[in-house]
Protein backbone atom coordinates (compact mmCIF):
# COMPACT_ATOMS: atom_id res chain seq x y z
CA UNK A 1 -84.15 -83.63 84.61
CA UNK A 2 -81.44 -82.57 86.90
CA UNK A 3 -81.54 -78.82 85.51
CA UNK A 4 -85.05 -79.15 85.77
CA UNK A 5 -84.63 -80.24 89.55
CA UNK A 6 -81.92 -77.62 89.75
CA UNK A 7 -84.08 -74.81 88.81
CA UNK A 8 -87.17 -75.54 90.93
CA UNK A 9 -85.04 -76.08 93.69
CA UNK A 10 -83.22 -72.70 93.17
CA UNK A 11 -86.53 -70.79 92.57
CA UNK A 12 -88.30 -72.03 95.61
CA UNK A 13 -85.24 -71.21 98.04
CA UNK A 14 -84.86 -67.54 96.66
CA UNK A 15 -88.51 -66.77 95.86
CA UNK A 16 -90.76 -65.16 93.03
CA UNK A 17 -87.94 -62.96 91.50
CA UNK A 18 -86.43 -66.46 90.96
CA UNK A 19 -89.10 -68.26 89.96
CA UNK A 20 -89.99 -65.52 87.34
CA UNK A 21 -86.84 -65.62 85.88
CA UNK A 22 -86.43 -69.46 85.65
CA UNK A 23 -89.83 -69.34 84.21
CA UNK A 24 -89.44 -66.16 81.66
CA UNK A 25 -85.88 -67.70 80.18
CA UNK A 26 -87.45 -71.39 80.40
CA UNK A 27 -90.19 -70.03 77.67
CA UNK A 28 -87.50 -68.25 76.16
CA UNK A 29 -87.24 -70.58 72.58
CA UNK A 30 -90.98 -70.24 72.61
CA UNK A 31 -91.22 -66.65 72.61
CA UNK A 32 -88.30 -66.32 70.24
CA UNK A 33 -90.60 -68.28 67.92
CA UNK A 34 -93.54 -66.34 68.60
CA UNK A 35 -91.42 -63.31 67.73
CA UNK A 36 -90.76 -64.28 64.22
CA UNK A 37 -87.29 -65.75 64.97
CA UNK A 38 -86.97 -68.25 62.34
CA UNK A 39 -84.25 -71.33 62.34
CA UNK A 40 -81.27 -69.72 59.89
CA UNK A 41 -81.46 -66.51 61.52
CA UNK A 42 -78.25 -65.28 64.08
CA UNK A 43 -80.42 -64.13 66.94
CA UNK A 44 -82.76 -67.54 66.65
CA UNK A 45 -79.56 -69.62 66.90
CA UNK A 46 -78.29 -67.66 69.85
CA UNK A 47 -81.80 -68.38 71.71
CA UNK A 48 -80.74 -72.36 71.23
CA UNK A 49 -76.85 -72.27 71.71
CA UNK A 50 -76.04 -73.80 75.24
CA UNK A 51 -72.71 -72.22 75.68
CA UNK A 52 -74.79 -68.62 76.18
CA UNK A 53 -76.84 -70.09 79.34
CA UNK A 54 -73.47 -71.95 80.54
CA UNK A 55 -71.27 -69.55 80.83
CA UNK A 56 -73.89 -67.05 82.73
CA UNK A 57 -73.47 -69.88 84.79
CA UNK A 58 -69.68 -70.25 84.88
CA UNK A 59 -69.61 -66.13 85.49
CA UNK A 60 -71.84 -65.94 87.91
CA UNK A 61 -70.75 -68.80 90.44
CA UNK A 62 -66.74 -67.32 89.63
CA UNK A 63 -67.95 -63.61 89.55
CA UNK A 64 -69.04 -60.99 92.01
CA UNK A 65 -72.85 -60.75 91.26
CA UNK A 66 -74.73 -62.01 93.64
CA UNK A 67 -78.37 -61.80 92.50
CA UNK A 68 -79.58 -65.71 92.37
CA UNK A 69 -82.24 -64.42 89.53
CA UNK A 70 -79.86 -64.42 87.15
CA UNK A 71 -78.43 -67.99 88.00
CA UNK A 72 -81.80 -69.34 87.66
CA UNK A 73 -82.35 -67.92 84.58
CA UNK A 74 -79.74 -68.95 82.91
CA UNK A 75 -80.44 -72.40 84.42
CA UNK A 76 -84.52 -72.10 83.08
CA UNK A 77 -82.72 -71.45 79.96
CA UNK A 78 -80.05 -74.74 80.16
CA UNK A 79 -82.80 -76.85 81.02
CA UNK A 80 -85.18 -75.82 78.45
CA UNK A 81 -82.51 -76.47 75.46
CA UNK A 82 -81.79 -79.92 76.73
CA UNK A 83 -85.48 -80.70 77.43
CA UNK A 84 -85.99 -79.48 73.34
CA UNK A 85 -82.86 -81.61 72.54
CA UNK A 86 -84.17 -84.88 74.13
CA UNK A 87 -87.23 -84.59 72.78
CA UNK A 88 -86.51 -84.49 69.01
CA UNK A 89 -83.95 -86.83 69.74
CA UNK A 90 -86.40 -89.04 70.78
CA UNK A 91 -88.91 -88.38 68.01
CA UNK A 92 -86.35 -88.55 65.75
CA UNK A 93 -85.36 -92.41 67.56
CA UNK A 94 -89.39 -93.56 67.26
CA UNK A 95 -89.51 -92.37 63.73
CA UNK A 96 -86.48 -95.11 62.73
């Protein structure tokens, strides 16, 4: 929820380049999926990996770039893959 937070906060403070971004890379596992990205394949399991989002993250806030879009992106993108994790963690839980 805090990424979640995170993001909104972030996209409202910068604007609609922001928001777009947070939004496109938030859909991001969805559209991989629409794409025909399938679970075993390399560029499917790069869509899902966290350490891609967080260190965009890392590189940014250390780095001289200073376009917030691509923070928030990245950040869309965190928050999404722990939103998909807690979720079928918690179907998997309710199933037991």
């Amino acid at each position: 929820m805090f990424l979640v937070a995170f993001a909104i906060f972030e996209s409202l403070k910068y604007g609609l380049a922001t928001t777009a971004a947070a939004l496109a890379f938030f859909a991001l596992p969805d559209l991989a999926r629409l794409a025909g990205l399938r679970a075993p394949g390399l560029l499917y399991q790069a869509v899902h990996r966290v350490w891609i989002p967080l260190v965009v993250l890392v590189a940014y806030t250390f780095g001289p770039i200073v376009w917030p879009p691509i923070f928030t992106a990245a950040l869309g993108w965190l928050a999404r893959i722990a939103v998909n994790r807690v979720f079928r963690y918690l179907s998997v839980r309710s199933s037991d």
